[in-house]
Protein backbone atom coordinates (compact mmCIF):
# COMPACT_ATOMS: atom_id res chain seq x y z
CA UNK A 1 200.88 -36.29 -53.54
CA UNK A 2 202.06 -39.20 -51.05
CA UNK A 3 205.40 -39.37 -50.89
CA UNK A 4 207.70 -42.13 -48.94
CA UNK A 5 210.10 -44.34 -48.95
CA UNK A 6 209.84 -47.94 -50.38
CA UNK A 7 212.11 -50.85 -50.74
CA UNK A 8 213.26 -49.72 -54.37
CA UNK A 9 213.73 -45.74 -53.42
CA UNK A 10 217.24 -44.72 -55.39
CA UNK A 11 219.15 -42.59 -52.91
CA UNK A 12 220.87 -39.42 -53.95
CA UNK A 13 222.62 -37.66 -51.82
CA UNK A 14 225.10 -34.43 -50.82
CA UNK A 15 228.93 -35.07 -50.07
CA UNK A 16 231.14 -32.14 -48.53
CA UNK A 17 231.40 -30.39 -45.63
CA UNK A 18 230.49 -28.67 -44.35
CA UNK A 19 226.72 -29.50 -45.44
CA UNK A 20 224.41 -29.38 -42.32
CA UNK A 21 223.25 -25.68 -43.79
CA UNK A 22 222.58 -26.54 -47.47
CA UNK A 23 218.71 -27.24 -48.72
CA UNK A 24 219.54 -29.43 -51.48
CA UNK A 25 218.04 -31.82 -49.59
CA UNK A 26 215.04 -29.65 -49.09
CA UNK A 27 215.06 -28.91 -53.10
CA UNK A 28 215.79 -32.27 -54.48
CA UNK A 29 212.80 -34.29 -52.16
CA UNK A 30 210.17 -31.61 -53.00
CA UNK A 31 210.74 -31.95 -56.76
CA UNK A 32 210.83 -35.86 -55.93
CA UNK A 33 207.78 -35.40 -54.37
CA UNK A 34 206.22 -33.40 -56.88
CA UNK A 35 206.70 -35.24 -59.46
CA UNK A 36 205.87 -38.76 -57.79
CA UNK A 37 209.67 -39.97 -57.94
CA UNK A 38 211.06 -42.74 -55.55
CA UNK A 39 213.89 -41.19 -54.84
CA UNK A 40 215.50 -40.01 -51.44
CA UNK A 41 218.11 -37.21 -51.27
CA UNK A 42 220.68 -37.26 -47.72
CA UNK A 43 223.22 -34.73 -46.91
CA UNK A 44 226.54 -36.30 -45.43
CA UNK A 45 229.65 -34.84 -43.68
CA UNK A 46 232.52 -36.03 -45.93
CA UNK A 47 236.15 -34.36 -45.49
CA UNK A 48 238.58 -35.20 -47.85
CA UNK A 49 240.58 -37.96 -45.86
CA UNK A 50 236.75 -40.24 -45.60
CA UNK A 51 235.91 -39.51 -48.90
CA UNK A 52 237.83 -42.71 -50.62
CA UNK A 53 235.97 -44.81 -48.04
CA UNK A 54 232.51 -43.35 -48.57
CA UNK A 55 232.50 -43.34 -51.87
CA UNK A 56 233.47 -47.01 -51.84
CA UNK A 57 230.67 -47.55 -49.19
CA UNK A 58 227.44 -45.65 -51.28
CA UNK A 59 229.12 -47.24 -54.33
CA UNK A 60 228.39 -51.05 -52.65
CA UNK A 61 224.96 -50.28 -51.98
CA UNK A 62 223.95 -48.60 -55.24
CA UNK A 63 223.81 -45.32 -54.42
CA UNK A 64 221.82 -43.73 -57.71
CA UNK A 65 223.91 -40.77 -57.63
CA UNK A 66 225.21 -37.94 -55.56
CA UNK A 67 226.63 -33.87 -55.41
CA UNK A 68 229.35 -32.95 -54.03
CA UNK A 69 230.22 -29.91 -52.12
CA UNK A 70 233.66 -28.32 -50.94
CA UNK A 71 236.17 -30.06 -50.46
CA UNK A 72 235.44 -32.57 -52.52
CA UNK A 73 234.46 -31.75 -56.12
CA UNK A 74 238.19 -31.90 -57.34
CA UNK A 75 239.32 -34.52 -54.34
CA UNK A 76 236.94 -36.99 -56.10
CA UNK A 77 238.29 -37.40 -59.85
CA UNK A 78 240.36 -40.28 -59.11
CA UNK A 79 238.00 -42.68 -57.93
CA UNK A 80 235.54 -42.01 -60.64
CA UNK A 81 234.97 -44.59 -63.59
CA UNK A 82 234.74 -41.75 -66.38
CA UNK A 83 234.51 -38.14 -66.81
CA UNK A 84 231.93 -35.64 -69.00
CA UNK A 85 234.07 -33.20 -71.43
CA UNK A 86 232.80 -30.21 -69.27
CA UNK A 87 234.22 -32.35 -66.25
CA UNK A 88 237.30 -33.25 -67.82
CA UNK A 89 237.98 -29.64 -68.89
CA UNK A 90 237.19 -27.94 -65.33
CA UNK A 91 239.11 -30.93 -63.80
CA UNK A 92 235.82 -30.38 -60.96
CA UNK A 93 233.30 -32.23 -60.64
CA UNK A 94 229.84 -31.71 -58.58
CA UNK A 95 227.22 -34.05 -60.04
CA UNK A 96 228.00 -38.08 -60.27
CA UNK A 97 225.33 -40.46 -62.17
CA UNK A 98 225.37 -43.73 -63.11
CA UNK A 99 224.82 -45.03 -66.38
CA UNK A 100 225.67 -48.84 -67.48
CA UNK A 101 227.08 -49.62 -64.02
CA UNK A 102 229.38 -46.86 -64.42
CA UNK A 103 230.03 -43.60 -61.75
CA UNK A 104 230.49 -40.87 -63.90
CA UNK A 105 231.51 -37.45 -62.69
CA UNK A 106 229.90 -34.32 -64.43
CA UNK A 107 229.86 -30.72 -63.39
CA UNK A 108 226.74 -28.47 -63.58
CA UNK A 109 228.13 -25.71 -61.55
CA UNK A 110 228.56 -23.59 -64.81
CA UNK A 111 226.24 -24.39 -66.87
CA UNK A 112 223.69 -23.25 -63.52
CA UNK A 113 225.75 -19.78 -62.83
CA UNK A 114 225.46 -19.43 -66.62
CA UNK A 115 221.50 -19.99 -66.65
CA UNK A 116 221.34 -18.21 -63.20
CA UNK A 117 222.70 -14.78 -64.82
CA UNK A 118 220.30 -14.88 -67.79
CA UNK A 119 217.15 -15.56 -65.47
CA UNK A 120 218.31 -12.98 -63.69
CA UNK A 121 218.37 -10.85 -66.81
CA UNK A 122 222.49 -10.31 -67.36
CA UNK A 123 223.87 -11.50 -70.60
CA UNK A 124 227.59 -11.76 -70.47
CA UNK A 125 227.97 -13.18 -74.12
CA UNK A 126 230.78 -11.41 -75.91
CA UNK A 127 232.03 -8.97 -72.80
CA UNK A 128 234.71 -9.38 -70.24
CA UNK A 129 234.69 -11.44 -67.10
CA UNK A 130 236.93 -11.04 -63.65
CA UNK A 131 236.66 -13.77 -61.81
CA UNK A 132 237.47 -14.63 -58.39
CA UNK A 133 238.82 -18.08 -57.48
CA UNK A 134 240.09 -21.05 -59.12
CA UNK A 135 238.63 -23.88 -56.99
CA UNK A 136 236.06 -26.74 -58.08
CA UNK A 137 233.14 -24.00 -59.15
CA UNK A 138 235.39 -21.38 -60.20
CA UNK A 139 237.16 -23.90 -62.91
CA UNK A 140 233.49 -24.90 -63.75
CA UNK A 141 232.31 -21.65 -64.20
CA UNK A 142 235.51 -20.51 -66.29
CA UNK A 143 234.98 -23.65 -68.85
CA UNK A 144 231.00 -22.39 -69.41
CA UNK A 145 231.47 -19.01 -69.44
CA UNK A 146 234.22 -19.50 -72.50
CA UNK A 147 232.27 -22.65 -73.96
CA UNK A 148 229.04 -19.47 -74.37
CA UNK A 149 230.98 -17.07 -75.61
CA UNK A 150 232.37 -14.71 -73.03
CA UNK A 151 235.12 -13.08 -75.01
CA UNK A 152 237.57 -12.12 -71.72
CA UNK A 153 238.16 -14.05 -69.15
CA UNK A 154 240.38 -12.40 -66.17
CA UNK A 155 241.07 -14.77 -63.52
CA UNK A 156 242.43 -14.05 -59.90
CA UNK A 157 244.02 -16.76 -57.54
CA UNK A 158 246.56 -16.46 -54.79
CA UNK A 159 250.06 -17.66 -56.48
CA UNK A 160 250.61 -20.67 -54.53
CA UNK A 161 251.72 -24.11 -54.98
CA UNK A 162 248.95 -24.62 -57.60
CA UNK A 163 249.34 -21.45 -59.82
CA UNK A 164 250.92 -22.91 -62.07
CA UNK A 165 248.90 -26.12 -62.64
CA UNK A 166 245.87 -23.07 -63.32
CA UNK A 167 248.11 -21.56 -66.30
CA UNK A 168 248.21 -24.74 -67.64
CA UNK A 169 244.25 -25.05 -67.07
CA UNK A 170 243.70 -21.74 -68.69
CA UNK A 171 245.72 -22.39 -71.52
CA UNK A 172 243.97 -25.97 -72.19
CA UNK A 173 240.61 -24.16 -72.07
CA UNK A 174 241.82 -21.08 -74.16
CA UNK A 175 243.02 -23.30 -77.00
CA UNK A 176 239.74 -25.40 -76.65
CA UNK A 177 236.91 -22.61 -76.84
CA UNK A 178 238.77 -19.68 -78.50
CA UNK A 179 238.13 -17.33 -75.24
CA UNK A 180 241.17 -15.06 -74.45
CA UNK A 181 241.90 -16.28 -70.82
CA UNK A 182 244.35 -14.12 -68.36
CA UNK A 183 245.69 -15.17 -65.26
CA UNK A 184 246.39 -13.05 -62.39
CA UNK A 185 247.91 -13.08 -58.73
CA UNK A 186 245.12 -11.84 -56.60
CA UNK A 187 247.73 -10.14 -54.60
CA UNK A 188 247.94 -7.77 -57.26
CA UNK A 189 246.00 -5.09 -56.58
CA UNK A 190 246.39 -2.70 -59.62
CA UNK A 191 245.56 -5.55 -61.78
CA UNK A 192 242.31 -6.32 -60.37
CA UNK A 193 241.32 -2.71 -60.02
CA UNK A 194 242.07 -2.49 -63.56
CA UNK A 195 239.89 -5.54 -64.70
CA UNK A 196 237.14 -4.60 -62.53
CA UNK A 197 237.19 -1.43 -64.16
CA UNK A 198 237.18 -2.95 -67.99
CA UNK A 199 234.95 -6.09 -67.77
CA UNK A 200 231.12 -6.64 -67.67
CA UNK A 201 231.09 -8.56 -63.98
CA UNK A 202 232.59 -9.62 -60.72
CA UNK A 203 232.24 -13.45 -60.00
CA UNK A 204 233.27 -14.55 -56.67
CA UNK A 205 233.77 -17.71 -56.74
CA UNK A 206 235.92 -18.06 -53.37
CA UNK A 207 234.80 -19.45 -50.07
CA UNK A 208 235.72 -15.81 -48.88
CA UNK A 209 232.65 -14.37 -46.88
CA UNK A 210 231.24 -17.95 -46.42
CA UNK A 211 229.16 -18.65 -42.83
CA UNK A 212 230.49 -18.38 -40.34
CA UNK A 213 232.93 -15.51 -41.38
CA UNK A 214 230.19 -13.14 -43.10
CA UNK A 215 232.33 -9.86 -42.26
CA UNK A 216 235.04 -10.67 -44.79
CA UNK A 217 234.81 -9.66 -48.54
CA UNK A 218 237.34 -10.86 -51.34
CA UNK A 219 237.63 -6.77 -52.03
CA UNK A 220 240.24 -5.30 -49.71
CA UNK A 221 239.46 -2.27 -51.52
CA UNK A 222 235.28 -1.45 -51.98
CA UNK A 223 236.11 1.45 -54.09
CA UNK A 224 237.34 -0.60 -57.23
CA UNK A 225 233.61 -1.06 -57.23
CA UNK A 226 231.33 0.61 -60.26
CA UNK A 227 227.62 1.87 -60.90
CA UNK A 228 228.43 -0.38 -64.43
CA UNK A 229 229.72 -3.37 -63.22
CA UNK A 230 227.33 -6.38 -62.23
CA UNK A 231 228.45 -8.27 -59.44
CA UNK A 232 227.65 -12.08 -58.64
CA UNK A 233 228.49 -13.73 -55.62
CA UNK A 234 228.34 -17.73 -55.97
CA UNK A 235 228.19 -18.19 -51.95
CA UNK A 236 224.49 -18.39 -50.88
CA UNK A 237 224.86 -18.36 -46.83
CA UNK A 238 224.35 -15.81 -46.26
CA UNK A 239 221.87 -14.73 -49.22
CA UNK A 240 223.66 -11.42 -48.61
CA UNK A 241 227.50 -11.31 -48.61
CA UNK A 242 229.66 -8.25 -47.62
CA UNK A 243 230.75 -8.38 -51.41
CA UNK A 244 226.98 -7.49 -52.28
CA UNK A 245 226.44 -5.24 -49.65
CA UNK A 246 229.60 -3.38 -50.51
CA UNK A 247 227.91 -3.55 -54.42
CA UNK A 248 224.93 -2.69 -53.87
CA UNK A 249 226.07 0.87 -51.47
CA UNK A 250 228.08 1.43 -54.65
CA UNK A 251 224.84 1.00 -57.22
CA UNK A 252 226.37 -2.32 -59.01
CA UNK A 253 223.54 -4.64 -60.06
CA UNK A 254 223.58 -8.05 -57.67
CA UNK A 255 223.26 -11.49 -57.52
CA UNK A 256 223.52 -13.99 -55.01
CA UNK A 257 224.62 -17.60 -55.27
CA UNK A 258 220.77 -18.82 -54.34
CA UNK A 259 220.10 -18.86 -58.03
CA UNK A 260 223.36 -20.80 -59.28
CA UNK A 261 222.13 -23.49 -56.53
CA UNK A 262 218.97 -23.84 -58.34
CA UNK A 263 219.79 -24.07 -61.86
CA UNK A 264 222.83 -26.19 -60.94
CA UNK A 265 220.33 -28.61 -59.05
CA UNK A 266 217.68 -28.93 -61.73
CA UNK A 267 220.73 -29.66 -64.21
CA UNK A 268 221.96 -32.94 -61.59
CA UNK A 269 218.11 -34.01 -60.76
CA UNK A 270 218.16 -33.99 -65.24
CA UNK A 271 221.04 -36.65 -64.70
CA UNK A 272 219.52 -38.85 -62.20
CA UNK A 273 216.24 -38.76 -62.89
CA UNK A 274 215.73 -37.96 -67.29
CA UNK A 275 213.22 -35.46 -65.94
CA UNK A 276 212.99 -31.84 -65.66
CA UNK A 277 213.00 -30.29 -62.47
CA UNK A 278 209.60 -27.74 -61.58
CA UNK A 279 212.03 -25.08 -61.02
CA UNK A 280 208.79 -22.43 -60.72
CA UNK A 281 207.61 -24.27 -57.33
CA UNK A 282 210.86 -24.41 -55.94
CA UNK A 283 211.79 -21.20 -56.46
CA UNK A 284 208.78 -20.27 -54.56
CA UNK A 285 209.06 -22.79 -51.61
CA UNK A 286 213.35 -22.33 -51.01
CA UNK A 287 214.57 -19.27 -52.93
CA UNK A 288 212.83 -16.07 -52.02
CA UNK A 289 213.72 -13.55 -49.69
């Protein structure tokens, strides 16, 4: 099919940074294209100090509707005209739509890990979670996990400035989906050895082992790794962290953050477009080995 772009293409785009490696772009056009959509999806270098003025600048022109990336999925709340209830709760948002003249910020960053893990065959309902982070698409995935049922959540941040604005977030989202939800100082390295050796799966959902600094893992400690123990990695470059390298030498089942990138996509092309994405086809084209 023909695809180009007209005088009345919406434009969608990608907001972070950085962003020059990601193939949303890539994803997002070939399911436009596929499906005979005018629509047009950019990636743009946005750090936190621009973002007021770009999102004032797509906002004048129309822009349809637009992810964003880190820095900037917390860093945009205030500029927003309303929030989803999954947005609201993760205080994170990675998806913004418009609807009645309206930006609204939504976040499909859990809902995809969620749908990621059960394509991949792992069903975490009713066991215990360790999780790794509590940035934009940690939050996210915290709020999903407890909205489908994960009984346990144990969370791990450095205790900083903002520790104690997360025990207020855990509490808000314990009282609000019923899941037990513990917060930790990832400093402490007994505790995490001991959650890793109770719960179901490892999520890290840190920047740690991001391009360019591949040789770093969250794990000080490789060892706290088990056969048992599934462990999911929400970075996807590279497709292979150290984490999962250090997982898989230790015979833990794997996955990478490719997956969460697609389901999470096909969830924000549902907002801006009403249609679903043909996730078979672009699995094929951008998400195999």
């Amino acid at each position: 099919m023909n695809y180009e772009i007209t005088g009345r293409t919406r434009l969608t785009a990608l907001l972070g940074s950085p962003v020059a490696h990601s193939i949303s772009p890539q994803m997002h056009n070939e399911a436009f294209r596929r499906l005979g959509l005018d629509y047009a999806y950019l990636a743009f270098e946005v750090r936190p100090e621009q973002l007021q003025t770009a999102f004032l600048g797509l906002k004048a022109i129309g822009i349809w509707g637009f992810n964003l990336t880190m820095p900037l999925k917390c860093a945009i709340l205030p500029y927003l005209d309303a929030l989803t209830p999954a947005a609201r709760l993760s205080g994170s948002v990675n998806t913004v739509y418009l609807e009645d003249g309206r930006y609204i910020g939504h976040t499909t960053d859990g809902v995809g890990y969620m749908h990621s893990l059960l394509d991949a065959g792992y069903d975490i309902r009713g066991k215990k979670m360790t999780l790794l982070g509590a940035g934009g698409a940690a939050t996210a995935i915290c709020v999903q996990a407890a909205l489908d049922g994960v009984s346990v959540i144990d969370l791990f941040k450095r205790k900083n400035a903002s520790f104690i604005q997360t025990e207020q977030f855990c509490r808000q989202v314990a009282a609000e989906t019923g899941c037990q939800i513990r917060l930790f100082d990832f400093a402490d390295a007994r505790q995490l050895k001991e959650s890793i050796a109770e719960n179901a799966i490892l999520t890290n959902a840190t920047n740690v082992g991001m391009a360019p600094d591949t040789e770093q893992s969250p794990l000080t400690d490789a060892s706290m790794l088990h056969p048992d123990l599934i462990v999911s990695d929400i970075i996807y470059n590279p497709r292979q962290t150290l984490l999962l390298r250090q997982a898989k030498a230790r015979g833990c089942r794997c996955l990478g953050g490719l997956y969460m990138l697609l389901f999470q996509g096909a969830a924000a092309f549902h907002c801006w477009t009403g249609q679903e994405m043909p996730i078979e086809p672009i699995r094929q084209l951008y998400f195999h080995p």
